[in-house]
C-alpha atoms as a PDB file:
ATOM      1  CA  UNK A   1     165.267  79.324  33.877  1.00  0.00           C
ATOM      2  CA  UNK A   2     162.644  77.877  36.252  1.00  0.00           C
ATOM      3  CA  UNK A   3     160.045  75.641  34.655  1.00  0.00           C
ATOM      4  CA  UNK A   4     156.803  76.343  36.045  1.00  0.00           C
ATOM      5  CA  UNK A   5     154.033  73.665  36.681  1.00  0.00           C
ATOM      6  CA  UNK A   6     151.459  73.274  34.594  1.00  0.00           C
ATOM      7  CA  UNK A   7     147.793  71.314  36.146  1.00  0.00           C
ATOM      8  CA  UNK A   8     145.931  69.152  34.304  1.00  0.00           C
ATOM      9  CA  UNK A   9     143.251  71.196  34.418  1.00  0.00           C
ATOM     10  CA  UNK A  10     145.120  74.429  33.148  1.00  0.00           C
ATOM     11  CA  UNK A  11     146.560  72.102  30.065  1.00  0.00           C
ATOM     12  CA  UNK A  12     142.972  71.187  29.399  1.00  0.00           C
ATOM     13  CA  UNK A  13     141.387  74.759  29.531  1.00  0.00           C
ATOM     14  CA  UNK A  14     144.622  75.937  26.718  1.00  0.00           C
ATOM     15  CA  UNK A  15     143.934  73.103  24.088  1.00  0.00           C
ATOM     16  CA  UNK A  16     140.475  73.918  24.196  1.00  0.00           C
ATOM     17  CA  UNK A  17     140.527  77.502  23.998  1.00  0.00           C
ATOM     18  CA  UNK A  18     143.857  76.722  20.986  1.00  0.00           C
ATOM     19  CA  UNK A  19     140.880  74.776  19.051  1.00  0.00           C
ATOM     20  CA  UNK A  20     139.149  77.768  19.236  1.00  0.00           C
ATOM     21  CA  UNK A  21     138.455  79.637  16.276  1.00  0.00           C
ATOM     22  CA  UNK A  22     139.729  83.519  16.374  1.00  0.00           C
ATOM     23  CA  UNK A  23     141.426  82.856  20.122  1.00  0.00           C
ATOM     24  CA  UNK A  24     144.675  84.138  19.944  1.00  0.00           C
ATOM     25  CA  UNK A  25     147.737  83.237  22.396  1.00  0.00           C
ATOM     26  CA  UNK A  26     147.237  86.595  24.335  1.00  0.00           C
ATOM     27  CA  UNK A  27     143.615  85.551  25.119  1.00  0.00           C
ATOM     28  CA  UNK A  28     144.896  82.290  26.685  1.00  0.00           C
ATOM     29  CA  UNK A  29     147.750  84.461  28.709  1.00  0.00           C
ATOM     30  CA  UNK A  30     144.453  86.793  30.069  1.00  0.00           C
ATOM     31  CA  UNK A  31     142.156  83.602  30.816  1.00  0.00           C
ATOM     32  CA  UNK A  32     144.486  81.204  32.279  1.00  0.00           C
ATOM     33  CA  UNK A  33     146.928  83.560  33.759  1.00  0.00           C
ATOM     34  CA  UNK A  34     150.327  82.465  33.055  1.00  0.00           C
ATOM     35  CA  UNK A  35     152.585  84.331  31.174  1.00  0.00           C
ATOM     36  CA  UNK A  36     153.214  83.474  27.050  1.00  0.00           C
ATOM     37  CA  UNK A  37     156.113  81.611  27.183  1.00  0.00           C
ATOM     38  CA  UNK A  38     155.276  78.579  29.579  1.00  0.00           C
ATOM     39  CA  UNK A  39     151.861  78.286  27.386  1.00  0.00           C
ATOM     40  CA  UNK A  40     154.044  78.114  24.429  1.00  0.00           C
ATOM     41  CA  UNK A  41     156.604  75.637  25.668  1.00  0.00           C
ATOM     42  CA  UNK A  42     153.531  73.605  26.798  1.00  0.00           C
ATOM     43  CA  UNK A  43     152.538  74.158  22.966  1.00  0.00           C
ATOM     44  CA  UNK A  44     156.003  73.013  21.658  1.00  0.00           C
ATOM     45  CA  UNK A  45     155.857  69.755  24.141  1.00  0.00           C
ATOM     46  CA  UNK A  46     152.306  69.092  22.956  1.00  0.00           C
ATOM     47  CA  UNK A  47     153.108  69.420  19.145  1.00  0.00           C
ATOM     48  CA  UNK A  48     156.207  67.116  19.567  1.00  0.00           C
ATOM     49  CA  UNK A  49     154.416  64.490  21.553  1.00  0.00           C
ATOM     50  CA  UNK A  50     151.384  64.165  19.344  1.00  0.00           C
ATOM     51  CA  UNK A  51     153.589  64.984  16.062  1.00  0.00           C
ATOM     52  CA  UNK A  52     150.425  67.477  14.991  1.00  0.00           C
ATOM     53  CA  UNK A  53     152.292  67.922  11.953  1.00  0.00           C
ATOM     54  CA  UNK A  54     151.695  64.166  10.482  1.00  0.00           C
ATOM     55  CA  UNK A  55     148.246  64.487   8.541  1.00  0.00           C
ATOM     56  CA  UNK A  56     149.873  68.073   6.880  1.00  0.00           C
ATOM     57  CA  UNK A  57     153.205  66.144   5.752  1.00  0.00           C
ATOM     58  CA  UNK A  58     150.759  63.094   4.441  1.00  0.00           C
ATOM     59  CA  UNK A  59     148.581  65.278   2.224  1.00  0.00           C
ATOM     60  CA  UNK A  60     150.967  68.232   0.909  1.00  0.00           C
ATOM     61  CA  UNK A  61     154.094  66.651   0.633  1.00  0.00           C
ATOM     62  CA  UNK A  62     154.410  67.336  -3.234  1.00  0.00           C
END
């Protein structure tokens, strides 16, 4: 499987429009016009990088 490039500039444009309230992941395929799976593997690297998942685990963990 080839891994296709993302720009700084494209990574930018998909966080903001993620933060987004109501914009699904098929908007962000129709504005920034790659296909779904390289915006969610950009996702995935995101989430693991950041560990997004930290402040959830903190305050629900019982």
């Amino acid at each position: 499987m080839m891994e296709i490039e993302v720009s700084e500039e494209t990574k930018k444009e998909i966080l903001k429009l993620i933060s987004t309230p109501g914009v699904q992941i098929e908007d962000i395929v129709e504005k920034v016009k790659l296909d779904y799976d390289t915006i969610m593997n950009f996702l995935s690297e995101e989430y693991l990088k950041h560990n997004f998942d930290y402040g959830r685990r903190l305050c629900c963990r019982f």
